[in-house]
Protein backbone atom coordinates (compact mmCIF):
# COMPACT_ATOMS: atom_id res chain seq x y z
CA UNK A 1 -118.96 46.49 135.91
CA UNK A 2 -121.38 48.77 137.11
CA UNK A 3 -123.39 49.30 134.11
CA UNK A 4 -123.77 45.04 133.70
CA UNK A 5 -124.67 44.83 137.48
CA UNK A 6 -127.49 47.02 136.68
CA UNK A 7 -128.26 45.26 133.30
CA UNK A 8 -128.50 41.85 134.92
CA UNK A 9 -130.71 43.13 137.96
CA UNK A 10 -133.10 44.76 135.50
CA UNK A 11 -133.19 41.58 132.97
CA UNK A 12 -133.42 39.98 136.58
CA UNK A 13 -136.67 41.71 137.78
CA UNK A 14 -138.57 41.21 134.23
CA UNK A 15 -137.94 37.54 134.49
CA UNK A 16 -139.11 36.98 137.36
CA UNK A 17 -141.90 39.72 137.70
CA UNK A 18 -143.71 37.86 134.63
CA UNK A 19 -143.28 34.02 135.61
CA UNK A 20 -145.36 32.06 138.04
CA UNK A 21 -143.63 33.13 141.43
CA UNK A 22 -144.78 30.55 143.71
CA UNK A 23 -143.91 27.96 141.13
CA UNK A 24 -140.56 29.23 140.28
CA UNK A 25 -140.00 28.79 144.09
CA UNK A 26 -141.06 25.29 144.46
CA UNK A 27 -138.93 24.40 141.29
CA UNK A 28 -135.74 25.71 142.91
CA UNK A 29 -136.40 24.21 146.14
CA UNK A 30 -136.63 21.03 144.45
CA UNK A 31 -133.55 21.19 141.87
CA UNK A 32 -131.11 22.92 144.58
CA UNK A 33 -131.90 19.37 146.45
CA UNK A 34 -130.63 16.94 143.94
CA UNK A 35 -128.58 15.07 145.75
CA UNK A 36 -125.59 14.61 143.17
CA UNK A 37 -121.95 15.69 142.68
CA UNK A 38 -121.48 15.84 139.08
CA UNK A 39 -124.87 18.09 138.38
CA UNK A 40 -123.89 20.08 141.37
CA UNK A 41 -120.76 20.90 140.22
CA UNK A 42 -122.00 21.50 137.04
CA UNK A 43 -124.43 23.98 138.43
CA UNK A 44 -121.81 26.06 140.55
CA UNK A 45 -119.50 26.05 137.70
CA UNK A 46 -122.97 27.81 135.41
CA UNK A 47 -123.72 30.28 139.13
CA UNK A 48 -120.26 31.43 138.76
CA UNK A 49 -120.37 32.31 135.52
CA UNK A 50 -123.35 35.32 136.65
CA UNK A 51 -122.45 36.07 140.24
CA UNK A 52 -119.30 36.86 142.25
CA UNK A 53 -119.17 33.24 143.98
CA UNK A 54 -116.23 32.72 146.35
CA UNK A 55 -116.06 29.09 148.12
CA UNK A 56 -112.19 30.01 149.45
CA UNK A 57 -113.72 30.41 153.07
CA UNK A 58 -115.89 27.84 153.00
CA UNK A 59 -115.78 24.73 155.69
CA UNK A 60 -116.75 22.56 153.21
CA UNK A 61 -115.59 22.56 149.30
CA UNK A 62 -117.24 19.56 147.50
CA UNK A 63 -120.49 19.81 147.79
CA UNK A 64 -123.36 17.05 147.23
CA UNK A 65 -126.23 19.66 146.21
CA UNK A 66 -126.95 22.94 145.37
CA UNK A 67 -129.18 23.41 148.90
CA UNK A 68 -125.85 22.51 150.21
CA UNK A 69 -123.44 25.09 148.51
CA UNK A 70 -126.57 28.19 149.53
CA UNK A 71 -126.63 27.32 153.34
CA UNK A 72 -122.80 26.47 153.67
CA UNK A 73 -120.92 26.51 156.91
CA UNK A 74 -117.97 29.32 157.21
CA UNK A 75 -114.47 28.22 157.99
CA UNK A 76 -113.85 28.88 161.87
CA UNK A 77 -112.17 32.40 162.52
CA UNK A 78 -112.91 34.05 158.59
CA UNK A 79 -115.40 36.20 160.46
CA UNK A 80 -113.88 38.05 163.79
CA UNK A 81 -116.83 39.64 165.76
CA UNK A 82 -116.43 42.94 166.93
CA UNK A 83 -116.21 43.23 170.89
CA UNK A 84 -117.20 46.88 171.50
CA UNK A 85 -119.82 46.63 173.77
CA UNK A 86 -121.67 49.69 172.75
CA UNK A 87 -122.42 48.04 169.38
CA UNK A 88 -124.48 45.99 167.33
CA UNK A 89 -122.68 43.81 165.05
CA UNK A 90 -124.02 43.04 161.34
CA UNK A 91 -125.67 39.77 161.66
CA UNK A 92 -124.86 38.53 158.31
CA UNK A 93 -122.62 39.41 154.97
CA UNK A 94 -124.58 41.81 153.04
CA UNK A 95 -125.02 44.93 150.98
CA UNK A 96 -126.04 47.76 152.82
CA UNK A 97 -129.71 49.13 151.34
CA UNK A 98 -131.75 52.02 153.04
CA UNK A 99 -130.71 53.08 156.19
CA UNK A 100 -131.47 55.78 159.08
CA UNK A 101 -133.91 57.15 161.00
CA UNK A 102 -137.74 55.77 161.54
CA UNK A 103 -139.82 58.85 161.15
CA UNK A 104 -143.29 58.53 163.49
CA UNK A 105 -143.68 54.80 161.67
CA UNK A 106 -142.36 55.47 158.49
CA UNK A 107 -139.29 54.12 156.85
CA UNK A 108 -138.16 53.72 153.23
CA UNK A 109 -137.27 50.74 150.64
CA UNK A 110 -135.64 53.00 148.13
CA UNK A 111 -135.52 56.14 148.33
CA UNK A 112 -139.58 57.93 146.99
CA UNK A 113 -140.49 54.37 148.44
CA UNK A 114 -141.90 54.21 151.93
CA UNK A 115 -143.77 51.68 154.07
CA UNK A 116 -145.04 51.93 157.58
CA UNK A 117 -143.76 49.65 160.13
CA UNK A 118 -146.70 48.32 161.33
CA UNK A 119 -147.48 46.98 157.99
CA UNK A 120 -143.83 45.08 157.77
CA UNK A 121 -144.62 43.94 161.45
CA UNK A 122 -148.45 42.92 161.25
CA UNK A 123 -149.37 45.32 163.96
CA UNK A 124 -148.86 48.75 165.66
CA UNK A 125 -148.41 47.50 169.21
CA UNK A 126 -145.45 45.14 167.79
CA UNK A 127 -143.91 47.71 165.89
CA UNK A 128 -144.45 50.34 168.88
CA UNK A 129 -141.05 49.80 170.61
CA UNK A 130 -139.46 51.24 166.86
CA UNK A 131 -141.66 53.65 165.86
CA UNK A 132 -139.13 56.59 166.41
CA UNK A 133 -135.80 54.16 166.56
CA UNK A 134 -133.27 53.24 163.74
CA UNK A 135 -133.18 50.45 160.82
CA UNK A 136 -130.25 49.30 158.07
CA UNK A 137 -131.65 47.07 155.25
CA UNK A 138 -129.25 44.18 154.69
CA UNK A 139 -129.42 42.69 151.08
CA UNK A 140 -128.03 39.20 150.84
CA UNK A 141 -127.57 38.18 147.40
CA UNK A 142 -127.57 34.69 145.77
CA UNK A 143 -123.19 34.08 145.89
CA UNK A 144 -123.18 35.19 149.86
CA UNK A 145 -122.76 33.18 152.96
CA UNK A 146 -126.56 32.98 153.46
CA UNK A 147 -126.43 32.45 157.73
CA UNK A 148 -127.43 35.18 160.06
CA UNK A 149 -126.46 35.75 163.43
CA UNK A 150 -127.33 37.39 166.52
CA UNK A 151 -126.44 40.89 166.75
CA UNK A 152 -125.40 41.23 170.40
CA UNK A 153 -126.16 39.23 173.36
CA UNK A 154 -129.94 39.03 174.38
CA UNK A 155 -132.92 36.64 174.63
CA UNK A 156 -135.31 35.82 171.46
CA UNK A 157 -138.67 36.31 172.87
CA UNK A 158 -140.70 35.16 170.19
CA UNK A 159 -141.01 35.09 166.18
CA UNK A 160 -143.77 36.37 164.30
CA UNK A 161 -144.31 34.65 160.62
CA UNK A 162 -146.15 36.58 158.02
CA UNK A 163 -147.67 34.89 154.82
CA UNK A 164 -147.00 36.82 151.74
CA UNK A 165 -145.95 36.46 148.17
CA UNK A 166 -142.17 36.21 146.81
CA UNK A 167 -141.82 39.13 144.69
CA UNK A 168 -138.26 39.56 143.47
CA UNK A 169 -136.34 41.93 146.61
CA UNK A 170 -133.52 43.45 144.44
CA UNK A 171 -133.10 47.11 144.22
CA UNK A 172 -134.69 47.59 140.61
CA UNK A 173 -137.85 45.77 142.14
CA UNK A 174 -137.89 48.18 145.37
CA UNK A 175 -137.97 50.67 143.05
CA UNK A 176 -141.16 49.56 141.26
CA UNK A 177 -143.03 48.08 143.76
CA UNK A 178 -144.61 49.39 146.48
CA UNK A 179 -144.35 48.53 149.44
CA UNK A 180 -142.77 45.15 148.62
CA UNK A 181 -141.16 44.30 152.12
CA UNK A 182 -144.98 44.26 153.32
CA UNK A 183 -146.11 42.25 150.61
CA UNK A 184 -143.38 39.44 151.07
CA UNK A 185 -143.31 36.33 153.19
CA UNK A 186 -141.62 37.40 156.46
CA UNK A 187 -140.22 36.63 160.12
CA UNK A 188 -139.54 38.99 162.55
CA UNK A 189 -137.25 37.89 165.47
CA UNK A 190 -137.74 39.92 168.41
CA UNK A 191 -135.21 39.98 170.73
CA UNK A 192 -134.45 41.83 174.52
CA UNK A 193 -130.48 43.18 174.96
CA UNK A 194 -129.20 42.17 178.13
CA UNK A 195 -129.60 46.62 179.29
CA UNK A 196 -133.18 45.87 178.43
CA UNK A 197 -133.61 47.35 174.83
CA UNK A 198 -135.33 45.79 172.36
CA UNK A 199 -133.83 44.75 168.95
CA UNK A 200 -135.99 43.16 165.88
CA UNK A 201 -134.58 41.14 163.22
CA UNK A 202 -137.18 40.97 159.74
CA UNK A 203 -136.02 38.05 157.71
CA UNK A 204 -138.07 39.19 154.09
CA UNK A 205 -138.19 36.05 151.46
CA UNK A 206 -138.49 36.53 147.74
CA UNK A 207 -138.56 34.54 144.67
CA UNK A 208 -136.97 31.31 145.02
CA UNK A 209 -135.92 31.67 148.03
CA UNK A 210 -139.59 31.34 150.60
CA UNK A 211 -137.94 29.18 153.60
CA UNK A 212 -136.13 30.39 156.67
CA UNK A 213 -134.55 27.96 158.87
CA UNK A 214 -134.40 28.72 162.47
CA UNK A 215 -131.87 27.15 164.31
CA UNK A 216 -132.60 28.08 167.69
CA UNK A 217 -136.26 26.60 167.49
CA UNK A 218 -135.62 23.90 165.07
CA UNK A 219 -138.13 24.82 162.35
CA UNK A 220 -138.29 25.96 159.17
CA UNK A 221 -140.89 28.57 157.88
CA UNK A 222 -142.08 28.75 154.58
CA UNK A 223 -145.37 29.78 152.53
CA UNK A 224 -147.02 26.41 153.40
CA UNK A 225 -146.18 26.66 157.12
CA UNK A 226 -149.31 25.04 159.06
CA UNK A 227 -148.24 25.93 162.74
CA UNK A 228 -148.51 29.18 165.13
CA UNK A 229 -148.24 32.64 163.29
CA UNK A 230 -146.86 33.65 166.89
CA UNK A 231 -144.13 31.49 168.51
CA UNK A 232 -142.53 32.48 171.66
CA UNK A 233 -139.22 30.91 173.31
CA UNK A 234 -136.96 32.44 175.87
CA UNK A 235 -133.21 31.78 173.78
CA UNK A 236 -130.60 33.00 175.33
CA UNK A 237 -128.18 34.13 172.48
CA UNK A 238 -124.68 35.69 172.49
CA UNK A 239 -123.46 38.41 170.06
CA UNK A 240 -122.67 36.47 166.63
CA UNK A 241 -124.23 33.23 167.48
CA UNK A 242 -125.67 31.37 164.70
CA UNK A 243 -129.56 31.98 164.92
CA UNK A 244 -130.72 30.70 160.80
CA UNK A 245 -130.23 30.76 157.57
CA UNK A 246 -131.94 31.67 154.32
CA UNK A 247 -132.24 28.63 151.33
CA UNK A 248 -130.93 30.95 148.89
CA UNK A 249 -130.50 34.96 149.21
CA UNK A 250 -132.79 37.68 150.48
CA UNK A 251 -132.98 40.21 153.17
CA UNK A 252 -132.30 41.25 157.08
CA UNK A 253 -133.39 44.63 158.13
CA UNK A 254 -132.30 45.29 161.74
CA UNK A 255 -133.95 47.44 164.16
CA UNK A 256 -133.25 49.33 166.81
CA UNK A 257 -134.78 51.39 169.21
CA UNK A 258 -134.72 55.53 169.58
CA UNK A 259 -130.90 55.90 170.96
CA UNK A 260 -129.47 54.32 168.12
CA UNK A 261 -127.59 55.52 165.08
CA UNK A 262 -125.66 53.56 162.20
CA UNK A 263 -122.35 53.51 162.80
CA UNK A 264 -119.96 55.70 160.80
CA UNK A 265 -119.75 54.50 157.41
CA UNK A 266 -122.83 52.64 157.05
CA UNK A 267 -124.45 53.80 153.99
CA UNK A 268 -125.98 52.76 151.19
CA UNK A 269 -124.32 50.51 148.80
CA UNK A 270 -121.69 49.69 151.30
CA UNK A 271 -120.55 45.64 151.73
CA UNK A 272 -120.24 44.40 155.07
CA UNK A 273 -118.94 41.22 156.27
CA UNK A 274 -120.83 39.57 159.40
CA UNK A 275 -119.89 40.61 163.27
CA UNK A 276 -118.57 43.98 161.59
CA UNK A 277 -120.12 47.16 163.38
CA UNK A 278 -123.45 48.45 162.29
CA UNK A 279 -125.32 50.28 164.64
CA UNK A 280 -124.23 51.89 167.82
CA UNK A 281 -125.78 53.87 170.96
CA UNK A 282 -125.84 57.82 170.57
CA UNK A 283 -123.61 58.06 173.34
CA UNK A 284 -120.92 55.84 171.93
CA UNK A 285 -118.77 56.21 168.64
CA UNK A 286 -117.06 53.62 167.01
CA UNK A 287 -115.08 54.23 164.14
CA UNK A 288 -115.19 53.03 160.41
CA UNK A 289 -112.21 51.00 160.25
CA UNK A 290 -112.72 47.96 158.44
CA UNK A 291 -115.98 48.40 156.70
């Protein structure tokens, strides 16, 4: 299984590394919008025959396009959100990537792979508040519930939008291009915990998937997005709220300030369900159970 995980990433990558990226995007965005039953189910029944795709939790089952099926609604209750208030919850189902410690700016995609900070960011005085704090990559891929949510309580204080290209995000492509979080279209949430700390959410975009829906401001980003690069609000959002959603599957990386440490069994390669535990203070110590 392993082995033709691997295969299909790798086939994945040289597909899309040597088509027209941008294109490729646009196309998807416009097929996954047909509005029709029978081609839609025809579709999810072809995405199920490459991907792990489970609909059982899903609030709605028949579905009348694809766009549909990638931002779907959970069932109430399928996701419990941990109440330990000396967390950080997971804000979305994912696989865990890179994880750890941000070394004087520096952090890493894969492993031989770094980037600074202020690149991902778009500036050292934004990225200041992390430069010695704590990060866990969260890889969404194409058959996951595709919403994010908010990590803890806090307020948003503003979102920062990036232009940048789509390159491919899976972990043969981390391994082969540098830098590739920094090259990507990107939005960075930045949000203030209730104690005061400051917590970032990057939302990274990739091939056919280059638009990020923002519930909480009513907008959606994407490579053609004419408006502010810099957009503040004051939200006030509670741990596991609904904040947005990617159109088809990319990447979260959460980050935390110095004081922070990934919780106990938060590694690479590990799957975690939304609300689940991820990072916790230094002082506190939550156990692994049910990751």
């Amino acid at each position: 299984m392993r082995d033709r995980l691997l295969l299909q990433e790798d086939l994945n990558f040289l597909l899309t590394h040597r088509i027209p990226r941008e294109l490729a995007t646009r196309l998807m965005g416009r097929i996954s919008r047909i509005r029709n039953r029978r081609f839609t189910r025809l579709a999810i029944g072809v995405w199920r025959l490459f991907t792990d795709l489970d609909l059982s939790e899903s609030k709605e089952r028949d579905f009348v396009s694809i766009h549909d099926c990638f931002t779907r609604e959970l069932r109430p209750g399928v996701r419990p959100i941990a109440t330990d208030p000396g967390i950080l919850v997971s804000p979305c189902d994912a696989l865990v990537g890179e994880c750890g410690r941000i070394e004087d700016g520096r952090l890493y995609q894969a492993k031989g792979f770094p980037y600074r900070l202020e690149d991902l960011f778009g500036s050292q005085g934004v990225a200041g508040p992390f430069l010695d704090g704590t990060y866990v990559t969260l890889r969404l891929t194409s058959s996951m519930y595709h919403r994010f949510h908010a990590p803890d309580d806090g307020t948003i204080e503003r979102v920062t939008h990036i232009q940048g290209d789509t390159w491919n995000v899976n972990p043969i492509a981390l391994k082969r291009v540098e830098r590739l979080f920094c090259r990507n279209e990107r939005a960075v949430i930045h949000m203030r915990l209730a104690d005061g700390s400051p917590v970032a959410i990057a939302a990274i975009a990739a091939i056919l998937v280059a638009s990020l829906r923002l519930r909480f401001l009513d907008i959606l980003l994407h490579r053609r997005w004419t408006g502010p690069n810099e957009i503040p609000c004051q939200h006030k959002a509670l741990r596991g709220e609904e904040l947005g959603w990617f159109e088809h599957g990319s990447t979260l990386i959460l980050f935390a300030p110095h004081g922070f440490r990934p919780c106990g069994g938060i590694r690479p390669g590990v799957r975690l369900r939304m609300g689940q535990p991820l990072m916790e203070r230094q002082e506190h110590r939550v156990g692994s159970a049910g990751l």
